[in-house]
C-alpha atoms as a PDB file:
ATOM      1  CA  UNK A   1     -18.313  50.202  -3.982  1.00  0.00           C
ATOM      2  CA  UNK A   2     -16.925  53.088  -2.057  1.00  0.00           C
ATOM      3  CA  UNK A   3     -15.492  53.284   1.114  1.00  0.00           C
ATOM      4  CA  UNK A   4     -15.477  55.721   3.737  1.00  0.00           C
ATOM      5  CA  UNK A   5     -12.615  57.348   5.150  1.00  0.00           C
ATOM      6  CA  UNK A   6     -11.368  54.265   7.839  1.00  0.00           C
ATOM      7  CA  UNK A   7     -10.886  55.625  11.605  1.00  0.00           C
ATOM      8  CA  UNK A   8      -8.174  53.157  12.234  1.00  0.00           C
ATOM      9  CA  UNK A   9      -7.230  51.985  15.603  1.00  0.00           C
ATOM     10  CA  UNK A  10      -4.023  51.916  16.367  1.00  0.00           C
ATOM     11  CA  UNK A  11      -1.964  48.589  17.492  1.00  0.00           C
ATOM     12  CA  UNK A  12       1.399  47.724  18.111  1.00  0.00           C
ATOM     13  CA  UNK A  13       1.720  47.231  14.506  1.00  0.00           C
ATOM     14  CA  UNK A  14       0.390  49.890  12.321  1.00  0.00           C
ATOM     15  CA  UNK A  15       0.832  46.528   9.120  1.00  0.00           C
ATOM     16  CA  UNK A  16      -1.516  44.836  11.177  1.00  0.00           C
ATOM     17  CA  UNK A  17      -4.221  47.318  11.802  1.00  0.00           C
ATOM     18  CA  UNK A  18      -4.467  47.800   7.988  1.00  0.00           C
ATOM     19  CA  UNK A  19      -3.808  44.295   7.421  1.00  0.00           C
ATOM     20  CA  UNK A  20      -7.366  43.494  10.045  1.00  0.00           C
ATOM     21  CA  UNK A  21      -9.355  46.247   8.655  1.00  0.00           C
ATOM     22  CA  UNK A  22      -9.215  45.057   5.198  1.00  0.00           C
ATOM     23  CA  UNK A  23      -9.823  42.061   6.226  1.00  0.00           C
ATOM     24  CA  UNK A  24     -12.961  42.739   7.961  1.00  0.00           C
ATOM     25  CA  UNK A  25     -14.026  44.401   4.353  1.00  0.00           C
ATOM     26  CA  UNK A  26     -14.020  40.893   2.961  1.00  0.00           C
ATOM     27  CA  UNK A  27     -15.097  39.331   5.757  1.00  0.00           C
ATOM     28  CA  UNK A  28     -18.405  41.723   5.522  1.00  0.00           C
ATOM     29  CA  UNK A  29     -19.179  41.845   1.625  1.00  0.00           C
ATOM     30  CA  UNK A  30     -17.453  45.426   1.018  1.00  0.00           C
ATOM     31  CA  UNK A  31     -14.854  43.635  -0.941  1.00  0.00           C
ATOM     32  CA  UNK A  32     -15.983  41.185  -3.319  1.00  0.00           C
ATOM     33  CA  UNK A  33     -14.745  37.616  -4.045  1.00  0.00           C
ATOM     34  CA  UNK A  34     -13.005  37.769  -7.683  1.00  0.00           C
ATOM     35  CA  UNK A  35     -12.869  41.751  -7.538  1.00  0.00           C
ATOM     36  CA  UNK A  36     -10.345  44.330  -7.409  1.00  0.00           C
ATOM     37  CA  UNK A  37      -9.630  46.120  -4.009  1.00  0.00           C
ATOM     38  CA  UNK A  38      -8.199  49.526  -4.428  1.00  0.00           C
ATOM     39  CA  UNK A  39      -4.480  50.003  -5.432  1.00  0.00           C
ATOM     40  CA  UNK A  40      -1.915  50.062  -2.917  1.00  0.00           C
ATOM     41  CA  UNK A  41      -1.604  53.743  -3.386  1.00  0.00           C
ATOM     42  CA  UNK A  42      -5.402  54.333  -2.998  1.00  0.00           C
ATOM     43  CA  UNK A  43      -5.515  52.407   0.363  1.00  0.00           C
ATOM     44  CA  UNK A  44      -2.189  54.424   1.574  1.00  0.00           C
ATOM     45  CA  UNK A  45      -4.093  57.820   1.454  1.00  0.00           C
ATOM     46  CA  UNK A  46      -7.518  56.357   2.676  1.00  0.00           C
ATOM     47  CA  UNK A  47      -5.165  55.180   5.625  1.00  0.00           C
ATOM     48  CA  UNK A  48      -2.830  57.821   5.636  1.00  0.00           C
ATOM     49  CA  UNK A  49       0.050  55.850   5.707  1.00  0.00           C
ATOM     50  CA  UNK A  50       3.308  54.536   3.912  1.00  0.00           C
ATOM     51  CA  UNK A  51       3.217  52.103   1.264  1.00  0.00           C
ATOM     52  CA  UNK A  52       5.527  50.067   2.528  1.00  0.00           C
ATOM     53  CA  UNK A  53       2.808  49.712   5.410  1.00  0.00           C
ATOM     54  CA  UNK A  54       0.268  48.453   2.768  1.00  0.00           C
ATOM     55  CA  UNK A  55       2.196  46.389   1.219  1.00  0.00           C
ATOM     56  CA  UNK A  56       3.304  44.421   4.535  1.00  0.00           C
ATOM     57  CA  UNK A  57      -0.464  43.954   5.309  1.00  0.00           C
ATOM     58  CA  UNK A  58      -1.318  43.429   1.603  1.00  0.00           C
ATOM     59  CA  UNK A  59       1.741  40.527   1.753  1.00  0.00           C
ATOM     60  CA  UNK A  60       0.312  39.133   4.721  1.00  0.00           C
ATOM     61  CA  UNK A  61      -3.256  38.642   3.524  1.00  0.00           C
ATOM     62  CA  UNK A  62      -2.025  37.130   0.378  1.00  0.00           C
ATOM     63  CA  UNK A  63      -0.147  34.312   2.196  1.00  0.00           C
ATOM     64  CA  UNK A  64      -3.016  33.999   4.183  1.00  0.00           C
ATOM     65  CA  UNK A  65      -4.949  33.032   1.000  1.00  0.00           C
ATOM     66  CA  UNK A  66      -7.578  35.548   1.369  1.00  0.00           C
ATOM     67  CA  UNK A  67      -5.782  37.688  -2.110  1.00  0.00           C
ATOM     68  CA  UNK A  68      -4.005  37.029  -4.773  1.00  0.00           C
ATOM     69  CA  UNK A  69      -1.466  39.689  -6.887  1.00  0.00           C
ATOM     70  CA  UNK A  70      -2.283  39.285 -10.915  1.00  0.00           C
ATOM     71  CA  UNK A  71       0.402  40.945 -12.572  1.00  0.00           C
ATOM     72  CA  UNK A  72      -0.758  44.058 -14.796  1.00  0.00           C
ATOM     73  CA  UNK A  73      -4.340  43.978 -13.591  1.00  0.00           C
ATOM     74  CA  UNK A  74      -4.173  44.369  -9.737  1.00  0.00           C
ATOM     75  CA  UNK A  75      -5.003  42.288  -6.401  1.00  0.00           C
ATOM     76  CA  UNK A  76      -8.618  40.596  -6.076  1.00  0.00           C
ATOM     77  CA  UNK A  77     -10.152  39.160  -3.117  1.00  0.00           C
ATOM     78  CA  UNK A  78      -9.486  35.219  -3.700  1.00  0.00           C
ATOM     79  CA  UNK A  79     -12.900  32.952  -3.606  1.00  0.00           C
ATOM     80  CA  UNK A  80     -12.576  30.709  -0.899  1.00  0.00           C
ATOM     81  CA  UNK A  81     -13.576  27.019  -2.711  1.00  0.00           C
ATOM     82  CA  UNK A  82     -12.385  24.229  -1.306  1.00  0.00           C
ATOM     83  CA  UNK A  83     -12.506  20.833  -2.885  1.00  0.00           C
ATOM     84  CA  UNK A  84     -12.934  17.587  -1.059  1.00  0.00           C
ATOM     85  CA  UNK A  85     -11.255  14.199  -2.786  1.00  0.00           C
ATOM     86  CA  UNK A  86     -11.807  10.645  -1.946  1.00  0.00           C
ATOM     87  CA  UNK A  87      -8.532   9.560  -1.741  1.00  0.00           C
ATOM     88  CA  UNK A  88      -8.546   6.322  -3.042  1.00  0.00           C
ATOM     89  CA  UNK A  89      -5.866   3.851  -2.088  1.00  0.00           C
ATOM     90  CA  UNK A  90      -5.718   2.129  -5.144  1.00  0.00           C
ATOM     91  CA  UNK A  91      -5.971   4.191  -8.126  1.00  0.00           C
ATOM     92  CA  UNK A  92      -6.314   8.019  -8.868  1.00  0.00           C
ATOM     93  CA  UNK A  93      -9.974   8.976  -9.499  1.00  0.00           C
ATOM     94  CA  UNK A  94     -10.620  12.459 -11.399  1.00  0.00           C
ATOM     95  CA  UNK A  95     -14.657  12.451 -12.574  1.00  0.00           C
ATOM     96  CA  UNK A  96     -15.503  15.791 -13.995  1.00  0.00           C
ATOM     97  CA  UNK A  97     -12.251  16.848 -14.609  1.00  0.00           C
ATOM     98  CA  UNK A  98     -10.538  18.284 -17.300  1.00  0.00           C
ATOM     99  CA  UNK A  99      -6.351  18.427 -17.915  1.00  0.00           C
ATOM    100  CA  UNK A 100      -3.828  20.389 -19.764  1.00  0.00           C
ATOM    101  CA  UNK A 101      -0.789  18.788 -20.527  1.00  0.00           C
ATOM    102  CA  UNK A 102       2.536  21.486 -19.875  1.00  0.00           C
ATOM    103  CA  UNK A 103       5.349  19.208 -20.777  1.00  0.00           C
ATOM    104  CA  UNK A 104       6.885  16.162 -21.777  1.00  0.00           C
ATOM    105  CA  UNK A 105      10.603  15.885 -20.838  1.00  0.00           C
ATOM    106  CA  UNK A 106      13.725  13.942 -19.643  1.00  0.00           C
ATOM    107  CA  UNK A 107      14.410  14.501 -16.157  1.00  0.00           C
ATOM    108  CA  UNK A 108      16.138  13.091 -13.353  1.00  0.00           C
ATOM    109  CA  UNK A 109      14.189  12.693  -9.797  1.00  0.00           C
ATOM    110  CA  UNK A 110      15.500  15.134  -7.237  1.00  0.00           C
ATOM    111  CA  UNK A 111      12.890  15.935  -4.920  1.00  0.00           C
ATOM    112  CA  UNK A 112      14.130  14.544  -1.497  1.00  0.00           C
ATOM    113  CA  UNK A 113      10.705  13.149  -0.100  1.00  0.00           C
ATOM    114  CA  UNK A 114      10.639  10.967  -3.888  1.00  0.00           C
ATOM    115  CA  UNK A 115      13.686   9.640  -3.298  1.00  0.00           C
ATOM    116  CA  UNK A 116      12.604   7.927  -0.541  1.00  0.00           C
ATOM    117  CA  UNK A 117      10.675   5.439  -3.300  1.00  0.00           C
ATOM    118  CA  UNK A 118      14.032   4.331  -4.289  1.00  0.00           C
ATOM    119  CA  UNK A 119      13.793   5.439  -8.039  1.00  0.00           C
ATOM    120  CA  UNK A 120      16.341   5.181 -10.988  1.00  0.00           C
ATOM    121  CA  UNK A 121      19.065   7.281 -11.052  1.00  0.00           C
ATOM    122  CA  UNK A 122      19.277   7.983 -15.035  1.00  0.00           C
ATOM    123  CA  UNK A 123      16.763  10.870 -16.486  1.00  0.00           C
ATOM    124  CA  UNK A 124      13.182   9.619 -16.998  1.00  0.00           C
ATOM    125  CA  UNK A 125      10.104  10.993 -18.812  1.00  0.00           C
ATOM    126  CA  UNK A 126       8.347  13.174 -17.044  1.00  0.00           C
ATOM    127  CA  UNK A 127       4.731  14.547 -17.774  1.00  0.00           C
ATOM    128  CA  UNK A 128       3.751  17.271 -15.950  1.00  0.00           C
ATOM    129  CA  UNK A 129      -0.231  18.480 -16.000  1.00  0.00           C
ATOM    130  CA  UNK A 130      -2.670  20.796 -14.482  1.00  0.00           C
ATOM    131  CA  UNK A 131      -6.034  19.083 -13.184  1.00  0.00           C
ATOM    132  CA  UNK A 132      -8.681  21.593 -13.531  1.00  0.00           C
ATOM    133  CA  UNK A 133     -12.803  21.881 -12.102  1.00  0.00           C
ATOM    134  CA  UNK A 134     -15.376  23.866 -13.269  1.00  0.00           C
ATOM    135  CA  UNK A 135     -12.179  25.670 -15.155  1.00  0.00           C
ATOM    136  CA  UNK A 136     -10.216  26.491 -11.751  1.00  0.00           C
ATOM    137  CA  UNK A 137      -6.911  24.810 -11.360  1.00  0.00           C
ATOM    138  CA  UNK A 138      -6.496  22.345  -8.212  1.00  0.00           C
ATOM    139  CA  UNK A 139      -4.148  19.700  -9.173  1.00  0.00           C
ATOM    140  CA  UNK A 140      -0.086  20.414 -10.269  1.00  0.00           C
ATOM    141  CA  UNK A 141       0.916  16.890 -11.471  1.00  0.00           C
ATOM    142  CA  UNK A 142       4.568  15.633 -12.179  1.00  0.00           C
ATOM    143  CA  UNK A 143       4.759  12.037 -13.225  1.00  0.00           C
ATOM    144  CA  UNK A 144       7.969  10.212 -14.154  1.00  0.00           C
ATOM    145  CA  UNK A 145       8.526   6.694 -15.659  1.00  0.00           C
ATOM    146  CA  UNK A 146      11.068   4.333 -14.999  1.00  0.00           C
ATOM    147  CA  UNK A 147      11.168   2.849 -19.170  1.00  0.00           C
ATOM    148  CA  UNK A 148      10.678   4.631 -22.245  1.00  0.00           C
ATOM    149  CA  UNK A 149       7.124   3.642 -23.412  1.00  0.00           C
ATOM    150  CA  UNK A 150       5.758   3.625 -27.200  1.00  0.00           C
ATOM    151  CA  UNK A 151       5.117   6.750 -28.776  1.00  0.00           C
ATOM    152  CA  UNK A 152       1.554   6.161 -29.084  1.00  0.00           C
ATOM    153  CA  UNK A 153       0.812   5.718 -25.305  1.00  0.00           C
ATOM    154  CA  UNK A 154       3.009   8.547 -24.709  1.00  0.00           C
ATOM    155  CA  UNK A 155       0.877  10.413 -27.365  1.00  0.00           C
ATOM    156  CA  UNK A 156      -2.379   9.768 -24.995  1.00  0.00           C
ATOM    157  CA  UNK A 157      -0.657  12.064 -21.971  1.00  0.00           C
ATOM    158  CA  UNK A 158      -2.154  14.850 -23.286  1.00  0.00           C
ATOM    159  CA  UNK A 159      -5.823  13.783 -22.438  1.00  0.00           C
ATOM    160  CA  UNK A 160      -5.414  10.868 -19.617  1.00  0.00           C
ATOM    161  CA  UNK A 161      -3.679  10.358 -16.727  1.00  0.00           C
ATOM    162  CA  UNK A 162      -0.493   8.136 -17.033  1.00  0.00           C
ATOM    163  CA  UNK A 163      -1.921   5.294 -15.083  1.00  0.00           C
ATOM    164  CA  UNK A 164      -5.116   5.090 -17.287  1.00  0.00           C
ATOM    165  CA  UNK A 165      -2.910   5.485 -20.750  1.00  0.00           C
ATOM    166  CA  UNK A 166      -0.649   2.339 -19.403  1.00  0.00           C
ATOM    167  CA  UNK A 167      -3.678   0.629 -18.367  1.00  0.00           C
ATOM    168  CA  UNK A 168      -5.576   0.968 -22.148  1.00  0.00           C
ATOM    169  CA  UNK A 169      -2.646  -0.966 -23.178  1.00  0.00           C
ATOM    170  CA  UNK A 170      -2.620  -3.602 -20.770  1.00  0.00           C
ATOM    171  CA  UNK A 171       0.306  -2.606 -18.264  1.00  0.00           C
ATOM    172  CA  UNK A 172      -1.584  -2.446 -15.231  1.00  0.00           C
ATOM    173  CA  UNK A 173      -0.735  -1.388 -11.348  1.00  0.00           C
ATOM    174  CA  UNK A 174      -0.419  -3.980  -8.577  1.00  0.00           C
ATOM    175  CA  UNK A 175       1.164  -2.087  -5.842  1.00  0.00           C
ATOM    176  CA  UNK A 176       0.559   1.676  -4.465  1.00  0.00           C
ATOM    177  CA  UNK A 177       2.711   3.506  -1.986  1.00  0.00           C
ATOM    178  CA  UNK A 178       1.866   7.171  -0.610  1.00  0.00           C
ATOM    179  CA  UNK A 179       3.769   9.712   1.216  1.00  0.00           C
ATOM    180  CA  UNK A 180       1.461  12.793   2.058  1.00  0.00           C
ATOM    181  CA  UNK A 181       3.308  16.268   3.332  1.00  0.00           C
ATOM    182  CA  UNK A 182       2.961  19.964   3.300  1.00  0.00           C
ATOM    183  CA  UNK A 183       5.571  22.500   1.957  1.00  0.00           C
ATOM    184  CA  UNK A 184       5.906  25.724   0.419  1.00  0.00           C
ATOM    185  CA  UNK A 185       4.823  26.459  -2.576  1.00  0.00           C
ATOM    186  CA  UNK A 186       8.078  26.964  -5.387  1.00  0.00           C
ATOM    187  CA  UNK A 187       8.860  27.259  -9.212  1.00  0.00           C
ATOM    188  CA  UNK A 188       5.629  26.756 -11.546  1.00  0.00           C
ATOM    189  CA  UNK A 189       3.338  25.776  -9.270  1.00  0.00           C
ATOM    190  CA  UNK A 190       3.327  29.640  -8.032  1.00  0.00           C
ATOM    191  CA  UNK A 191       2.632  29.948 -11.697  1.00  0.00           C
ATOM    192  CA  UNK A 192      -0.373  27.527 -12.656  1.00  0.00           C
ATOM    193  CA  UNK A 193      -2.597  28.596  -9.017  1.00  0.00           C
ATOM    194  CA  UNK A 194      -1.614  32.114  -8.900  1.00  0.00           C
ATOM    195  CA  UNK A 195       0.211  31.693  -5.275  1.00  0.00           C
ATOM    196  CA  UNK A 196       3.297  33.809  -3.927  1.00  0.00           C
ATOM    197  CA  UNK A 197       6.216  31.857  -3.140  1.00  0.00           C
ATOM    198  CA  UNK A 198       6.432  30.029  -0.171  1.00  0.00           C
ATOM    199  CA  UNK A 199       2.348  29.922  -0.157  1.00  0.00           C
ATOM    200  CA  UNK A 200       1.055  26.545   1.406  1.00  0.00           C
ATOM    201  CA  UNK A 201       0.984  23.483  -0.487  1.00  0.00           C
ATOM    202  CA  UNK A 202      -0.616  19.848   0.313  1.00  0.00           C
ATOM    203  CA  UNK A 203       1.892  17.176  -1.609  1.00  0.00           C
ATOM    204  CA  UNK A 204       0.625  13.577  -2.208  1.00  0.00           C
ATOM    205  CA  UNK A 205       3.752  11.732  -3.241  1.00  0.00           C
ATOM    206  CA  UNK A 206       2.987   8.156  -4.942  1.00  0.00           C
ATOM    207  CA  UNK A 207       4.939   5.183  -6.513  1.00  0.00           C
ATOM    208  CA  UNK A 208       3.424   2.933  -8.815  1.00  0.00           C
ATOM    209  CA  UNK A 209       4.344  -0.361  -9.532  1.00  0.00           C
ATOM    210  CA  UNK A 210       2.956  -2.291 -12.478  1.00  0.00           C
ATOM    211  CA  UNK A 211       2.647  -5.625 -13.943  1.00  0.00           C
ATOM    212  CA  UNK A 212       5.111  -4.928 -16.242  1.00  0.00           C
ATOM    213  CA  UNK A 213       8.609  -5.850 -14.597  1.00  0.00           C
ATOM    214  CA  UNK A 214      10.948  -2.347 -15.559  1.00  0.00           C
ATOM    215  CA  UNK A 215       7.566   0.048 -15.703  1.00  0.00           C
ATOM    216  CA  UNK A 216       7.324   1.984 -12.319  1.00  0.00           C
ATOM    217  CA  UNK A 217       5.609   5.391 -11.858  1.00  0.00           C
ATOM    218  CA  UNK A 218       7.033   7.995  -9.644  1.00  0.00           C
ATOM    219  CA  UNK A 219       5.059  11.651  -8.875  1.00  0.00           C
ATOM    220  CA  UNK A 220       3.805  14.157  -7.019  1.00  0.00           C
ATOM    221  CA  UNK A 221       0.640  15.757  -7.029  1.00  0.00           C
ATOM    222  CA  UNK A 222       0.283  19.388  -5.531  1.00  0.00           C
ATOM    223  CA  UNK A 223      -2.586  22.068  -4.619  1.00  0.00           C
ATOM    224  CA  UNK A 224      -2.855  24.890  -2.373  1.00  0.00           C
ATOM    225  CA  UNK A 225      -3.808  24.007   1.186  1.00  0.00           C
ATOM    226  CA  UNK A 226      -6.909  25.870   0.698  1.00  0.00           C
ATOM    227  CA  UNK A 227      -7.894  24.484  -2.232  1.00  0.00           C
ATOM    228  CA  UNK A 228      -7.637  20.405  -1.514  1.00  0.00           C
ATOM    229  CA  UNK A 229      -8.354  18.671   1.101  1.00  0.00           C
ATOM    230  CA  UNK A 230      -8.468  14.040   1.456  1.00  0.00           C
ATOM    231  CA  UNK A 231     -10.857  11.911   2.927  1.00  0.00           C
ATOM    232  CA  UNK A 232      -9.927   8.373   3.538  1.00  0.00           C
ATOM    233  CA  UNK A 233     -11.784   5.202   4.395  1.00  0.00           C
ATOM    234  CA  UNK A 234     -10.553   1.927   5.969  1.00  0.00           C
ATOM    235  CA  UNK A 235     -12.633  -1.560   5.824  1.00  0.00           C
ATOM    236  CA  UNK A 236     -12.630  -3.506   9.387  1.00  0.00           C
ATOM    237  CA  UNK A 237     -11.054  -6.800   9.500  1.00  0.00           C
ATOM    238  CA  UNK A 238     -12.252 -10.078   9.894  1.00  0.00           C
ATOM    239  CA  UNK A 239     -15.746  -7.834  10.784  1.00  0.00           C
ATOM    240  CA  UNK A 240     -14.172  -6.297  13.633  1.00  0.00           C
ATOM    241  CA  UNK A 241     -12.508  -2.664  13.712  1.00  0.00           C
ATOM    242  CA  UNK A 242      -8.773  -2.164  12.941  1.00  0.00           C
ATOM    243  CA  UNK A 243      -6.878  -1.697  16.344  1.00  0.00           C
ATOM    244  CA  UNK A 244      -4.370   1.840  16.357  1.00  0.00           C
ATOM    245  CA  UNK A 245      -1.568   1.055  13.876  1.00  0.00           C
ATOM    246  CA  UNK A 246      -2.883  -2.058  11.877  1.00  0.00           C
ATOM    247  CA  UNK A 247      -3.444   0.236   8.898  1.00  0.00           C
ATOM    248  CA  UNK A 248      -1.266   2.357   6.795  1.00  0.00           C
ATOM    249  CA  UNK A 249      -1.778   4.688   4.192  1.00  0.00           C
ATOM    250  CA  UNK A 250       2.032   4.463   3.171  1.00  0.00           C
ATOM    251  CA  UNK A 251       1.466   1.778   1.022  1.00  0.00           C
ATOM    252  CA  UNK A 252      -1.635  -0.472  -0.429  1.00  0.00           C
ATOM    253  CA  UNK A 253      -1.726  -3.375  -2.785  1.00  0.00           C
ATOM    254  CA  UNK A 254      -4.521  -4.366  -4.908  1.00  0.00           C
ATOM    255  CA  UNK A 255      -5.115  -6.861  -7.915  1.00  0.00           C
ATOM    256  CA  UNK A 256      -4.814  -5.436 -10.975  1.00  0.00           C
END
């Protein structure tokens, strides 16, 4: 769709001006969701201004999560889905989901919030996955274990999620704890959702503890703010409601 020549007006920032105007393209239809906007040179001369200009507003938007940069092919207007999750106290539920496994390695727990879980020290297999709908990536998984496990449960990573391998073979969870945060995005998760660094990023931290004395699971799961969001439900007690502070969702315990 072409554009006509924008009559810009000016603010104290001349980033920002460009930065609202295309903005209000996407906001009104002009730009598409999942198409290309002109190149950062083509929106310099509409504008008549520097590209260093474009690129500041350009670098805003995409932190704002409204574009995304694809390397070789250009920057496309980013369709705004959001996903809403039960987020279930006991157990990890992912109906109509699909997953691609990315790795299987020895690794040592470093992240400073996952520490706080009290794992082992030594290196531990970790399985990391990307959680996919209708073909989109929401979910970065990284899931360690405290015990080396048989080759053919590990061989079921590829397809399951950890908890629902251990539990086919009878090693099954009887204690939950959760740590929920926010941080910037890093390393391969910029990667797997397309984000820049330093994008956004809802965390749900969880420990696992199973039946099995020396099995624990440690992981993270991660998504783009925009992209995720939790609902949680609590049940009254004794048929009356839960007063401020009786409940936590840092840790639950079920039967297994």
């Amino acid at each position: 769709m072409s554009v006509a020549p924008s009559r810009l007006r000016p603010t104290s920032s001349l980033h920002v001006t460009v930065r609202e105007e295309i903005l209000k393209r996407i906001s009104n239809g002009t730009y598409q969701p999942d198409a290309p906007i002109p190149s950062t040179a083509m929106l310099g001369e509409e504008f008549g201004v520097s590209l260093i200009t474009i690129k500041r507003a350009l670098r805003d938007l995409q932190a704002a999560g409204m574009i995304v940069s694809v390397a070789g092919k250009g920057t496309y207007v980013k369709k705004q889905t959001r996903i809403l999750r039960k987020l279930d106290m006991t157990a990890p539920s992912f109906e109509g989901t699909t997953m691609q496994l990315l790795s299987v390695t020895r690794e040592k727990i470093a992240d400073p919030v996952m520490l706080t879980f009290s794992p082992p020290r030594a290196a531990m297999l970790c399985v990391r996955k990307t959680i996919f709908i209708d073909d989109m990536p929401f979910l970065y998984d990284s899931t360690y274990l405290s015990a080396d496990v048989a080759d053919e449960i590990v061989d079921e990573f590829s397809e399951r999620l950890v908890t629902e391998a251990l539990r086919r073979h009878n090693i099954l969870v009887t204690n939950t704890d959760l740590i929920i945060d926010a941080a910037p995005a890093t390393g391969q998760v910029e990667d797997v959702f397309g984000i820049p660094t330093g994008y956004p990023i809802l965390r749900r931290f969880y420990k696992f503890s199973t039946d099995t004395a020396d099995i624990s699971i440690y992981g993270v799961l991660q998504a783009p703010f925009d992209r995720l969001s939790c609902s949680v439900s609590f049940p009254a007690r004794n048929g009356r409601a839960s007063r401020p502070g009786s409940t936590s969702i840092a840790s639950s315990k079920h039967r297994a």
